[in-house]
Protein backbone atom coordinates (compact mmCIF):
# COMPACT_ATOMS: atom_id res chain seq x y z
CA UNK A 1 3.72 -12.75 -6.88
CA UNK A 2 0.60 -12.99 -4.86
CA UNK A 3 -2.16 -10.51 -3.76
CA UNK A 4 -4.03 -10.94 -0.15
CA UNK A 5 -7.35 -8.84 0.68
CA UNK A 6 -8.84 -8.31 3.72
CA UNK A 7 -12.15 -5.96 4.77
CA UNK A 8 -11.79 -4.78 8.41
CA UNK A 9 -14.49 -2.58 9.50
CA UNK A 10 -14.46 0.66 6.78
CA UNK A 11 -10.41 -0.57 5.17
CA UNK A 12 -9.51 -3.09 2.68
CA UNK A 13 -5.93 -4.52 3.56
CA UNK A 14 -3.82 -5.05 0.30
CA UNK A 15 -0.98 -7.13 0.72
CA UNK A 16 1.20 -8.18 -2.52
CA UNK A 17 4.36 -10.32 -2.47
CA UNK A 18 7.11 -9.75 -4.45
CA UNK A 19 8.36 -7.44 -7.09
CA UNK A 20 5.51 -5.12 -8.17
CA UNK A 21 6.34 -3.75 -11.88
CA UNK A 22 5.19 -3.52 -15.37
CA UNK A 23 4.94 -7.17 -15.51
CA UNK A 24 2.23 -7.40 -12.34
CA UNK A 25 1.02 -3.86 -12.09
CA UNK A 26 -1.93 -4.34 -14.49
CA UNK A 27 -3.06 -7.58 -12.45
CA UNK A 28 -2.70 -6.04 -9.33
CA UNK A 29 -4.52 -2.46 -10.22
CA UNK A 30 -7.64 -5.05 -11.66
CA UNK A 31 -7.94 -6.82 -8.29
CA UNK A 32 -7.45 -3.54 -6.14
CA UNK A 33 -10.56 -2.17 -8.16
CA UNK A 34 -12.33 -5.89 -7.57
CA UNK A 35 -11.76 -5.00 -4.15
CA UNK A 36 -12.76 -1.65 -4.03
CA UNK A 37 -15.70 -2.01 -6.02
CA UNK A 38 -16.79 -4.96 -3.94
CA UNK A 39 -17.03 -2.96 -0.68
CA UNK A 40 -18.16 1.19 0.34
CA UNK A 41 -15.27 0.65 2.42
CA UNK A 42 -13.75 4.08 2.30
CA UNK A 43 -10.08 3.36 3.61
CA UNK A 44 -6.97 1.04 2.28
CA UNK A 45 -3.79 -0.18 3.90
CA UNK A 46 -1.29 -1.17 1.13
CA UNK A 47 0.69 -4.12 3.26
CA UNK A 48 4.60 -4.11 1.76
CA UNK A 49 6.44 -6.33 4.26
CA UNK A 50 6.78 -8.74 1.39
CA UNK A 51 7.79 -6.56 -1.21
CA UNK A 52 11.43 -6.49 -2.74
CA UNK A 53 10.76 -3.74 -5.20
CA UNK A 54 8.23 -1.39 -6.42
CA UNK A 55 8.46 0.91 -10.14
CA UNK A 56 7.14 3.48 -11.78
CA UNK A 57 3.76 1.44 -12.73
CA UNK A 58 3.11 -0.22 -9.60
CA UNK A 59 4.04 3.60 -8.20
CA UNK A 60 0.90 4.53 -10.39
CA UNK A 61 -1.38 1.39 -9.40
CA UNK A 62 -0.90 2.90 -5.82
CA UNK A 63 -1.55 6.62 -6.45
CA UNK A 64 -4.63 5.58 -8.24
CA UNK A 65 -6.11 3.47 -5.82
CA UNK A 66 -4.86 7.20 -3.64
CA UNK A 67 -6.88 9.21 -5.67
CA UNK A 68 -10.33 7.19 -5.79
CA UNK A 69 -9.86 6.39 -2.47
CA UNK A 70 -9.53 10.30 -1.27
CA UNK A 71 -12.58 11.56 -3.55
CA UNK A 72 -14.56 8.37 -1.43
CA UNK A 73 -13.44 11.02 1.35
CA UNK A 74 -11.40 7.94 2.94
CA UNK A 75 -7.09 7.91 3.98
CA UNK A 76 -4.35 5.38 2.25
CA UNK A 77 -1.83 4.20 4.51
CA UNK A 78 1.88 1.78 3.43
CA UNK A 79 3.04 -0.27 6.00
CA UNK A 80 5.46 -2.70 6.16
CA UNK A 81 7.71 -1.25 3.32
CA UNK A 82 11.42 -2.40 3.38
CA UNK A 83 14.26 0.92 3.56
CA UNK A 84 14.56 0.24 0.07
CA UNK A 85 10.92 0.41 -1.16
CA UNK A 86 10.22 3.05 1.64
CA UNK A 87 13.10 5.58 0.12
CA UNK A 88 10.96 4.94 -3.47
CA UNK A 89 7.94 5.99 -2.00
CA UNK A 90 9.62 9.04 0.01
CA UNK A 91 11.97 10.37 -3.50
CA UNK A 92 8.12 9.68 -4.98
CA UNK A 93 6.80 12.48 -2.86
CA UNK A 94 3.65 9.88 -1.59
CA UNK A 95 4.69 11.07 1.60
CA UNK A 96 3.15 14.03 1.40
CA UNK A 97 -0.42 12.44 0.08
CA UNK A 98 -0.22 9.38 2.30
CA UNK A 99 0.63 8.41 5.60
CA UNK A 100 3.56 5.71 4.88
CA UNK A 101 4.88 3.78 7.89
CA UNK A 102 8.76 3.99 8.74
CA UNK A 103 10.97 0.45 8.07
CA UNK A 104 11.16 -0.86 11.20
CA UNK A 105 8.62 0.89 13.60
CA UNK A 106 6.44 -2.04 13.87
CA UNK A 107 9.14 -4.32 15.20
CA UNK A 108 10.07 -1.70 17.18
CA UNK A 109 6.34 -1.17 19.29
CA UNK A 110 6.65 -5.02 19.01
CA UNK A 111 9.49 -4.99 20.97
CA UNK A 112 8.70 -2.26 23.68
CA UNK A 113 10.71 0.41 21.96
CA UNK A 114 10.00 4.54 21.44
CA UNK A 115 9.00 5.99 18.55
């Protein structure tokens, strides 16, 4: 398990590798915050392409960082989320507060296809 940041203009980009539970979810909620505190950026991009699986607390550790980052008056965005970790997300319902990207539509633009 390993946690990349980035600061691009007004977004930090979050990426995590691996399995994010009960075992990492306290770690990676500290170093979000780190992040977020560090910076008035107002937007974050949670990066999943490494992910294999996501539970109930890193579930939270997400909606969290959601709901500081939305009083800040800023968006949360998933990309990169495998089918698997993207039907979590979706039976979640953080469709409806986030914008999550579908598995597969950035190899898809990549590639000259149609959304």
């Amino acid at each position: 398990m390993s946690f990349n940041f980035q600061i691009k203009e007004n977004t930090v980009w979050a990426a995590i590798d691996g399995e994010v539970d009960m075992q990492v979810a306290g770690l990676w909620r500290d170093a979000l915050e780190r992040q977020l505190n560090a910076t008035l950026a107002r937007n974050l991009v949670f990066d999943f392409s490494k992910v294999r699986f996501i539970d109930s607390s890193g579930l939270g550790v997400v909606l969290g960082r959601y709901k500081r980052v939305a009083s800040r008056g800023g968006h949360v965005r998933i990309i990169g989320a495998s089918p698997q970790v993207y039907k979590i997300l979706q039976l979640s319902g953080f469709g409806n507060l986030m914008e999550i990207e579908q598995p597969g539509a950035a190899a898809a633009v990549q590639a000259g296809g149609r959304l």
